[in-house]
PDB file of N, CA and C in Angstrom:
ATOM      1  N   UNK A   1      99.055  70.324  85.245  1.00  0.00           N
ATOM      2  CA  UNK A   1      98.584  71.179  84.169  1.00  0.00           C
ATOM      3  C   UNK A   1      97.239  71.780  84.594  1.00  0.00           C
ATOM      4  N   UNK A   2      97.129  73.283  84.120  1.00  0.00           N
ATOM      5  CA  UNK A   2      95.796  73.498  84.999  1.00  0.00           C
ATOM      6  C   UNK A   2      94.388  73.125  83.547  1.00  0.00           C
ATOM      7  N   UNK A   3      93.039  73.771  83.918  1.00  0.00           N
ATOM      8  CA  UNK A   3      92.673  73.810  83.434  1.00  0.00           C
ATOM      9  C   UNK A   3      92.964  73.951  82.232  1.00  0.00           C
ATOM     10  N   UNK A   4      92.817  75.676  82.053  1.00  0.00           N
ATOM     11  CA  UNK A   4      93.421  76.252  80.741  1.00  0.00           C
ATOM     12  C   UNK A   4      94.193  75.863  79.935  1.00  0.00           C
ATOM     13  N   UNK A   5      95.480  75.090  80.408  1.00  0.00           N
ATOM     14  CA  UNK A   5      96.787  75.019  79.883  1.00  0.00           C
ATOM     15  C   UNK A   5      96.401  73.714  79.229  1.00  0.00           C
ATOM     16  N   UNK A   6      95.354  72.523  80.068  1.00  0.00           N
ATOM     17  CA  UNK A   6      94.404  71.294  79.334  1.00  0.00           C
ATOM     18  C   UNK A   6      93.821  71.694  77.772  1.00  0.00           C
ATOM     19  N   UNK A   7      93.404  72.758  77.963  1.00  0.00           N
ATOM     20  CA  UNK A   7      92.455  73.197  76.670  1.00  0.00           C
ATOM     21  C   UNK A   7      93.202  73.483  75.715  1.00  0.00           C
ATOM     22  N   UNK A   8      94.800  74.631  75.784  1.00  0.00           N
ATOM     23  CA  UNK A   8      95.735  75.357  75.038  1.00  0.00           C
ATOM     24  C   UNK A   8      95.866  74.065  74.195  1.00  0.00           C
ATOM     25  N   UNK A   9      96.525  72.884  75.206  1.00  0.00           N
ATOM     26  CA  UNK A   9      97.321  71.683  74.570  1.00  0.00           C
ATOM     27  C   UNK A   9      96.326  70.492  73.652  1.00  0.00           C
ATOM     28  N   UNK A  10      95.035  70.969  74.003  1.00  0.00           N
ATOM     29  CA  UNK A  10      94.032  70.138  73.180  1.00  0.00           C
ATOM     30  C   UNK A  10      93.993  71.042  71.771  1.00  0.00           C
ATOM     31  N   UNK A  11      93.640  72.360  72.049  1.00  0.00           N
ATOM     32  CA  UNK A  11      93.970  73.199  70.726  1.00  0.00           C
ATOM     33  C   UNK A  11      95.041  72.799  69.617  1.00  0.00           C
ATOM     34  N   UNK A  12      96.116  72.589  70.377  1.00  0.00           N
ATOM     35  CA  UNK A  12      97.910  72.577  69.445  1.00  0.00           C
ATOM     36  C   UNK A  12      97.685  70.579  69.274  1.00  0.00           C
ATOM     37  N   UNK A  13      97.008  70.301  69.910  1.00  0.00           N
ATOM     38  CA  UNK A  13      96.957  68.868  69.251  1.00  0.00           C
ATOM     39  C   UNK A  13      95.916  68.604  68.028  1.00  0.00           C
ATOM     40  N   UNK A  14      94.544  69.536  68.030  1.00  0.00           N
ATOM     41  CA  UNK A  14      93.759  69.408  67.144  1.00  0.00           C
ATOM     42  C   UNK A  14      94.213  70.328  66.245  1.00  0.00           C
ATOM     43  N   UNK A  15      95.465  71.424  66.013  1.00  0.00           N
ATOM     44  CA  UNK A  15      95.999  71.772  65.070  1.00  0.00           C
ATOM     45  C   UNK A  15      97.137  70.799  64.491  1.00  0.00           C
ATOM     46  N   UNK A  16      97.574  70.334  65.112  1.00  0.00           N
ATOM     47  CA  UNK A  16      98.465  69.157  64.404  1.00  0.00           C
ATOM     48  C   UNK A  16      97.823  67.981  63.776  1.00  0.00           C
ATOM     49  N   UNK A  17      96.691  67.893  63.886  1.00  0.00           N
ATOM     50  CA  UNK A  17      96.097  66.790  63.506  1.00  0.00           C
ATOM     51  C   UNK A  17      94.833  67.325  61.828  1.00  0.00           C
ATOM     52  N   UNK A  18      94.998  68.915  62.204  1.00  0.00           N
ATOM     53  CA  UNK A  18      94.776  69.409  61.107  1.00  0.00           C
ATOM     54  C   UNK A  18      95.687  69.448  60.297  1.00  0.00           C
ATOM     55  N   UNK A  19      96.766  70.092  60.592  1.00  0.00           N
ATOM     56  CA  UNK A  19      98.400  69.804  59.471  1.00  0.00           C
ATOM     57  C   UNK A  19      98.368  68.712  58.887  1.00  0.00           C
ATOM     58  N   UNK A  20      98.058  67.556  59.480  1.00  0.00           N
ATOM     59  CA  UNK A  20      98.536  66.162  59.456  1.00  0.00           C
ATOM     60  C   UNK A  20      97.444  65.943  57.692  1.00  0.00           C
ATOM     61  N   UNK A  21      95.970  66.389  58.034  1.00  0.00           N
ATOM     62  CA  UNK A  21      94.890  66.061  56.819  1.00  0.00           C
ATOM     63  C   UNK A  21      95.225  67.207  56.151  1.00  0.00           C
ATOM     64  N   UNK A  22      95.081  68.299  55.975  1.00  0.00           N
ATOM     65  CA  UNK A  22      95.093  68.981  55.281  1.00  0.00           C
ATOM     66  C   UNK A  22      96.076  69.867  54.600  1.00  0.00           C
ATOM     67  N   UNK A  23      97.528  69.956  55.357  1.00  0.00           N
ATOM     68  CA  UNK A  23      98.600  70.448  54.967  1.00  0.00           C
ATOM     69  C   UNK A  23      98.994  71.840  55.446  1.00  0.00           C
ATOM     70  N   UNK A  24      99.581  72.417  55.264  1.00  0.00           N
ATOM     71  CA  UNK A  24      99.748  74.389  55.055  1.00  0.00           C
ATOM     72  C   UNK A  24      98.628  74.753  54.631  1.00  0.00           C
ATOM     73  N   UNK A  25      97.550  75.668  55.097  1.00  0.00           N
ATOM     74  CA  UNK A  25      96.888  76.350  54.706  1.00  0.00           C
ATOM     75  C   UNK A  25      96.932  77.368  54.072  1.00  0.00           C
ATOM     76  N   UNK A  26      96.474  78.049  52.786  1.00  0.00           N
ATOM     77  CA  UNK A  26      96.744  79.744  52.898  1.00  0.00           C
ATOM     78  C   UNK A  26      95.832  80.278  52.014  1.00  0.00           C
ATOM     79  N   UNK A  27      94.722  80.619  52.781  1.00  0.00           N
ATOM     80  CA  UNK A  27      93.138  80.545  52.062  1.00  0.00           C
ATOM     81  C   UNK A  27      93.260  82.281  52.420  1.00  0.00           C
ATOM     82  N   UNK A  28      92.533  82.697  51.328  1.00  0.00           N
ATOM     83  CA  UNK A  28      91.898  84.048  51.442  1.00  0.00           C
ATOM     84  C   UNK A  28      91.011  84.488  53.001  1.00  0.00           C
ATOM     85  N   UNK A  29      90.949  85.395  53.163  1.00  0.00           N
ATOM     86  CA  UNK A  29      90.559  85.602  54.489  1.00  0.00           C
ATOM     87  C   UNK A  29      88.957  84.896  54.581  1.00  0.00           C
ATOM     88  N   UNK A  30      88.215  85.472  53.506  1.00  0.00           N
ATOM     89  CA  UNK A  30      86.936  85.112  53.146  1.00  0.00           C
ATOM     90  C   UNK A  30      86.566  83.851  53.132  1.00  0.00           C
ATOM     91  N   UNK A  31      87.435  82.901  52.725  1.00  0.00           N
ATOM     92  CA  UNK A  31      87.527  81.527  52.603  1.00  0.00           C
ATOM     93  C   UNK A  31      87.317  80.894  53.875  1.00  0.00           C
ATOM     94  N   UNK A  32      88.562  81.126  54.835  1.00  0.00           N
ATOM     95  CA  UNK A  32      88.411  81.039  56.444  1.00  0.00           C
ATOM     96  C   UNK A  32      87.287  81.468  56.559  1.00  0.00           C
ATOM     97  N   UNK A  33      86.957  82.491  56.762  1.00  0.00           N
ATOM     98  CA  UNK A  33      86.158  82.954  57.163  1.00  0.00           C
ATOM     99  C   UNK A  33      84.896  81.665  57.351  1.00  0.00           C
ATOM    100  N   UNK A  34      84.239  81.211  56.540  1.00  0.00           N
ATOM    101  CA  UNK A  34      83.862  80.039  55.598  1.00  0.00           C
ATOM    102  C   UNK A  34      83.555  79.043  56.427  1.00  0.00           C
ATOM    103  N   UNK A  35      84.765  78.753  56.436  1.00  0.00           N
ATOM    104  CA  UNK A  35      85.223  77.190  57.442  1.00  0.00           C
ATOM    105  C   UNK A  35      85.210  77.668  58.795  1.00  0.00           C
ATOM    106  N   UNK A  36      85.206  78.414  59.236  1.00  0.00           N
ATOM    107  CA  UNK A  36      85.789  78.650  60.446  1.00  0.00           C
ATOM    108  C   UNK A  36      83.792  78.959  61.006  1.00  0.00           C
ATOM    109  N   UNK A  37      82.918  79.337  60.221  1.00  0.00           N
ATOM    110  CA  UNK A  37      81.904  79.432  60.629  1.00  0.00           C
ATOM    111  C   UNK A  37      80.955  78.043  59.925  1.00  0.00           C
ATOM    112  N   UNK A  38      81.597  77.176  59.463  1.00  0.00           N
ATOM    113  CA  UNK A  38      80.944  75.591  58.990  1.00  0.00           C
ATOM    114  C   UNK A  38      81.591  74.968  60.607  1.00  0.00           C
ATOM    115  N   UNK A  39      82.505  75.832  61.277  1.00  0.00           N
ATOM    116  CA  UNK A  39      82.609  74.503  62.380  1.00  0.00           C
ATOM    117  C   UNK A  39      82.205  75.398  63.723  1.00  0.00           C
ATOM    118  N   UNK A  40      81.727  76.847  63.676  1.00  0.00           N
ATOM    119  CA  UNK A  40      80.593  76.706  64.957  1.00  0.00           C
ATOM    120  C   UNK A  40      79.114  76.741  64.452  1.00  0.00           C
ATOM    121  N   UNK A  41      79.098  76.193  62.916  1.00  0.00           N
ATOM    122  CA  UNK A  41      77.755  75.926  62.706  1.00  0.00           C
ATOM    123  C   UNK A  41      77.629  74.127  63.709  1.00  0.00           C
ATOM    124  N   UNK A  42      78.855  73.175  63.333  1.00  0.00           N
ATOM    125  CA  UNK A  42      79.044  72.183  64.114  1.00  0.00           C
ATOM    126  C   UNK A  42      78.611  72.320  65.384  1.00  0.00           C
ATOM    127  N   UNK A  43      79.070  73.336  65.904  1.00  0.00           N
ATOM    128  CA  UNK A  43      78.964  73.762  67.770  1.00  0.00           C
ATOM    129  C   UNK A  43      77.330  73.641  67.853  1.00  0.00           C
ATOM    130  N   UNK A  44      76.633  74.567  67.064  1.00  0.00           N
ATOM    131  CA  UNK A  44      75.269  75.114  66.780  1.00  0.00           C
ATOM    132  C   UNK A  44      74.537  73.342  67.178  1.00  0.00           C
ATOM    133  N   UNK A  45      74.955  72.921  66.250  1.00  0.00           N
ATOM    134  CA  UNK A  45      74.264  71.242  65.724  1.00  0.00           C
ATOM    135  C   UNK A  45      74.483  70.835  67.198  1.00  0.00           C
ATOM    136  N   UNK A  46      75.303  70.500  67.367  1.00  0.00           N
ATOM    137  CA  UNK A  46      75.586  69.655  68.739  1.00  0.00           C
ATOM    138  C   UNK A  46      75.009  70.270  70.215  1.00  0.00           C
ATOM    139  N   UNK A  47      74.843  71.333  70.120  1.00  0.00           N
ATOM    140  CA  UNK A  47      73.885  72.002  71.036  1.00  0.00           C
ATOM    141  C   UNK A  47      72.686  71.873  70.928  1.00  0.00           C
ATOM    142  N   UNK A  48      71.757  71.911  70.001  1.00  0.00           N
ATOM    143  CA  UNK A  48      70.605  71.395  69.539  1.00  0.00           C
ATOM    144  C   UNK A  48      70.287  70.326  69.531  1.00  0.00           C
ATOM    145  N   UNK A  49      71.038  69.550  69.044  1.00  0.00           N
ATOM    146  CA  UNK A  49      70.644  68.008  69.433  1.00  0.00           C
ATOM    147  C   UNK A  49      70.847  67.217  70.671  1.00  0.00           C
ATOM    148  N   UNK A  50      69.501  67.098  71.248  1.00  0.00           N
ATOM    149  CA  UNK A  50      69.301  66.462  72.641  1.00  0.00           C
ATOM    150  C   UNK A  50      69.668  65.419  72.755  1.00  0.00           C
ATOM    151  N   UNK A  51      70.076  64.878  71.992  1.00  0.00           N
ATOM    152  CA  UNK A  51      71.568  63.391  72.141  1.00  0.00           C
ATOM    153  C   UNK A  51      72.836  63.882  72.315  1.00  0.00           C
ATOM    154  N   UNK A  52      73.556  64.939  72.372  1.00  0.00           N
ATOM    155  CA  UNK A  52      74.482  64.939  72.100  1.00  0.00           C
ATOM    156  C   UNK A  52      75.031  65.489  73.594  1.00  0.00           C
ATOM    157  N   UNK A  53      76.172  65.363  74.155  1.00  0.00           N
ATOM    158  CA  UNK A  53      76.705  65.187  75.372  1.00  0.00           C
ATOM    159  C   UNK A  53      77.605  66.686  75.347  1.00  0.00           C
ATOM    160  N   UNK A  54      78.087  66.980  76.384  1.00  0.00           N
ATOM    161  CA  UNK A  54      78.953  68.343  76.682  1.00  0.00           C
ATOM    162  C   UNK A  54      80.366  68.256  76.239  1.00  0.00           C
ATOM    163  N   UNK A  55      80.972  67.197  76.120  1.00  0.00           N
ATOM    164  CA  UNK A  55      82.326  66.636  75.731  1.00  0.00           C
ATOM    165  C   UNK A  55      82.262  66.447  74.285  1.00  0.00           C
ATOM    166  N   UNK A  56      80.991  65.763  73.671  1.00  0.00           N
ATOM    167  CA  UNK A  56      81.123  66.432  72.173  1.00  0.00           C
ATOM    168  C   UNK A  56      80.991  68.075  71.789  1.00  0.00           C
ATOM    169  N   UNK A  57      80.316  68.469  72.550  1.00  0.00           N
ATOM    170  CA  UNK A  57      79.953  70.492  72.273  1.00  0.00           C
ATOM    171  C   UNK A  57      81.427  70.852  72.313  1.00  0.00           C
ATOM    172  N   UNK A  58      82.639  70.174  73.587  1.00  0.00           N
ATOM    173  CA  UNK A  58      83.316  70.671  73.841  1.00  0.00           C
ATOM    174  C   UNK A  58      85.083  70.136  72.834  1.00  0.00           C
ATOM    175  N   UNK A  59      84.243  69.099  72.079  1.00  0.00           N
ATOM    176  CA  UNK A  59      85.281  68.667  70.876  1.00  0.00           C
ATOM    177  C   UNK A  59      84.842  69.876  69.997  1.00  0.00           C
ATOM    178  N   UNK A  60      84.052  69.987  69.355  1.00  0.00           N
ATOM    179  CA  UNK A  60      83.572  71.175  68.356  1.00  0.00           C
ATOM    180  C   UNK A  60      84.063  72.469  68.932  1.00  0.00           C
ATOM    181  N   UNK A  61      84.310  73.047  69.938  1.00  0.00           N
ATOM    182  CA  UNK A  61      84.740  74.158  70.145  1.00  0.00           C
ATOM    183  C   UNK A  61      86.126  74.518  70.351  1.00  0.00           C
ATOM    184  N   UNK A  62      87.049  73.008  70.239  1.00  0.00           N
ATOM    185  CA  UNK A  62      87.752  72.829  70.394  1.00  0.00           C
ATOM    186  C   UNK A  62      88.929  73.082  68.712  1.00  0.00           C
ATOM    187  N   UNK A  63      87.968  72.685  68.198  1.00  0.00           N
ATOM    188  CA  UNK A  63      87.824  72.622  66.655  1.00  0.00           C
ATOM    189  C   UNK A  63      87.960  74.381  65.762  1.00  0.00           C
ATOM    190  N   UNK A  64      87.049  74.780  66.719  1.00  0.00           N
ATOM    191  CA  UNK A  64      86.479  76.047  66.046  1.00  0.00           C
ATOM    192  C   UNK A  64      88.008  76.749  66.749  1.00  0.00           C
ATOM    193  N   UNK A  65      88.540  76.825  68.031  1.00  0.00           N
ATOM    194  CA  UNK A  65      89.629  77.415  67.999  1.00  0.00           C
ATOM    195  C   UNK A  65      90.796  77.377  67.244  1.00  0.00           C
ATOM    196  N   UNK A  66      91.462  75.947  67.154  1.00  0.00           N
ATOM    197  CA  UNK A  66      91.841  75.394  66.113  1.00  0.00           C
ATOM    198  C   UNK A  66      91.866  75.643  64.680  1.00  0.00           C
ATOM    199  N   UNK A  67      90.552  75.933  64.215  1.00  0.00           N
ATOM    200  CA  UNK A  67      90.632  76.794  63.072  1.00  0.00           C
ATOM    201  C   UNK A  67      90.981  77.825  62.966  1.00  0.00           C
ATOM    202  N   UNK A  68      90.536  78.586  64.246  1.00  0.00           N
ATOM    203  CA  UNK A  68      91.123  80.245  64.472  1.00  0.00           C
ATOM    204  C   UNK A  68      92.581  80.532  64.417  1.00  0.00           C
ATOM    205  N   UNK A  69      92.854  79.304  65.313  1.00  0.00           N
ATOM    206  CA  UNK A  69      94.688  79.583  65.273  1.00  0.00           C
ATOM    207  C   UNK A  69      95.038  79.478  63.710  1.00  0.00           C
ATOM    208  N   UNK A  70      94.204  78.744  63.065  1.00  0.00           N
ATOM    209  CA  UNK A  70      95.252  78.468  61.528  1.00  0.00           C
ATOM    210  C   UNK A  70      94.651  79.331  60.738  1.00  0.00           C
ATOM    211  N   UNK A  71      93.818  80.174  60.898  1.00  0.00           N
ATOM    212  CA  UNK A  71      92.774  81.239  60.020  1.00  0.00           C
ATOM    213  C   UNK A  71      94.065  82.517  60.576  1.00  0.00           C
ATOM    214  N   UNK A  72      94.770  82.932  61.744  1.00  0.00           N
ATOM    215  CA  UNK A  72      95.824  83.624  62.051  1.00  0.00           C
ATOM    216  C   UNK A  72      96.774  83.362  61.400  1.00  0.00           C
ATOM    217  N   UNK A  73      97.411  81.853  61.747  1.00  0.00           N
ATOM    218  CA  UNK A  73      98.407  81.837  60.698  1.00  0.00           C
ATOM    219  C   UNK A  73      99.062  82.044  59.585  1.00  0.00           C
ATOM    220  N   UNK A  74      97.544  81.722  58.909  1.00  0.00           N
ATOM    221  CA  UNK A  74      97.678  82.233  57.241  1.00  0.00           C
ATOM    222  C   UNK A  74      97.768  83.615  57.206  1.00  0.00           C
ATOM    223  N   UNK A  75      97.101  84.149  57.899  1.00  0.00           N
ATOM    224  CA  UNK A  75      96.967  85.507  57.810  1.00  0.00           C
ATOM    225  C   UNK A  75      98.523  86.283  57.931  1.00  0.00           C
ATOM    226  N   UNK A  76      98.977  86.277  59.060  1.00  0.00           N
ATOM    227  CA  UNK A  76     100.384  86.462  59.042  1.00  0.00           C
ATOM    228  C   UNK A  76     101.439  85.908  58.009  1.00  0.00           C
ATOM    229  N   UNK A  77     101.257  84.742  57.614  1.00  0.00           N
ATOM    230  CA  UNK A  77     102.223  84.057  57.016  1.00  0.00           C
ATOM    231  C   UNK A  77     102.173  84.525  55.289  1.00  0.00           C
ATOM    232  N   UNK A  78     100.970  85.100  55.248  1.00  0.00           N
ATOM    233  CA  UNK A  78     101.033  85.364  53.550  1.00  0.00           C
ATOM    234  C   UNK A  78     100.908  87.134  54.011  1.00  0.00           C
ATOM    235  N   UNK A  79     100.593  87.652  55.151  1.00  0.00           N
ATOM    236  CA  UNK A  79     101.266  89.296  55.357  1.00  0.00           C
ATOM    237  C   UNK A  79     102.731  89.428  55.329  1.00  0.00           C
ATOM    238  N   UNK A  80     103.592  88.251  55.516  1.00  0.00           N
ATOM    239  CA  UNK A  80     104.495  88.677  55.636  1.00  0.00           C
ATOM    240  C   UNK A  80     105.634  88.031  54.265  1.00  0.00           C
ATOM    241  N   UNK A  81     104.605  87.454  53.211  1.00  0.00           N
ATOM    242  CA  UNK A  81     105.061  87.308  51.924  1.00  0.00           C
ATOM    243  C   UNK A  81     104.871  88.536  51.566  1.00  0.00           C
ATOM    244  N   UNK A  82     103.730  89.150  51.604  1.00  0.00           N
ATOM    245  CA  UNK A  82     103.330  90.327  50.906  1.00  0.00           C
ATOM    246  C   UNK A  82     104.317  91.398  51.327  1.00  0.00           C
ATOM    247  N   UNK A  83     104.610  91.789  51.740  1.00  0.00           N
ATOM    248  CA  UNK A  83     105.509  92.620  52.806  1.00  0.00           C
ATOM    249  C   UNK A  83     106.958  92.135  52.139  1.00  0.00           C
ATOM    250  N   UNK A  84     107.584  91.200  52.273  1.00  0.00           N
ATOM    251  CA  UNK A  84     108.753  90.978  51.606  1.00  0.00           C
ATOM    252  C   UNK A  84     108.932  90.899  49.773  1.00  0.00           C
ATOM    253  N   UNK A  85     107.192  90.787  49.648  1.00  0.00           N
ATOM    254  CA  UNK A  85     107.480  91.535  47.837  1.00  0.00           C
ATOM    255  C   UNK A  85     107.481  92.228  47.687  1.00  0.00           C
ATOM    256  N   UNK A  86     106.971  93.554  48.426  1.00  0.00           N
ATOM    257  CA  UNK A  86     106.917  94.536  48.085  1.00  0.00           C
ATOM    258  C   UNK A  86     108.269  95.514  48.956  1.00  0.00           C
ATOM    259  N   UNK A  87     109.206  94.804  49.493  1.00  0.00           N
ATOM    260  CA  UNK A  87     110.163  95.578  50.164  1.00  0.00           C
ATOM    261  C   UNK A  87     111.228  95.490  49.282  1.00  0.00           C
TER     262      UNK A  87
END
């Protein structure tokens, strides 16, 4: 597995492990929006703090993609409710 493909599969595991706590998402864009900047405020923190190691910076960013993928999801998934009510 190369690099990249390490990171993809850490992504789709820290999205399953979001499914797992929190369920289906389907938040207003604004909402995401929200969360998705409470977890590179996380990134922010862990960079700043001179205790904190590169493998935690690199859990938090790991996180923040993770949110991105499911901040897409919703997005599509309730465009394409909208779209079938109105067709």
């Amino acid at each position: 597995m190369t690099k990249e493909e390490e990171i993809y599969h850490l992504i789709q595991i820290e999205r399953t492990l979001q499914n797992h706590k929190w369920g289906t998402q389907n938040h207003d864009p604004l909402y995401w929006l929200g969360i998705l900047m409470e977890e590179v405020g996380e990134v922010a923190k862990a960079l700043i703090e001179h205790n904190q190691s590169y493998s935690e910076v690199n859990e938090e960013l790991i996180q923040v993609a993770a949110v991105a993928v499911a901040m897409i999801d919703s997005i599509n998934r309730n465009q394409r409710k909208e779209q079938n009510i109105y067709e």
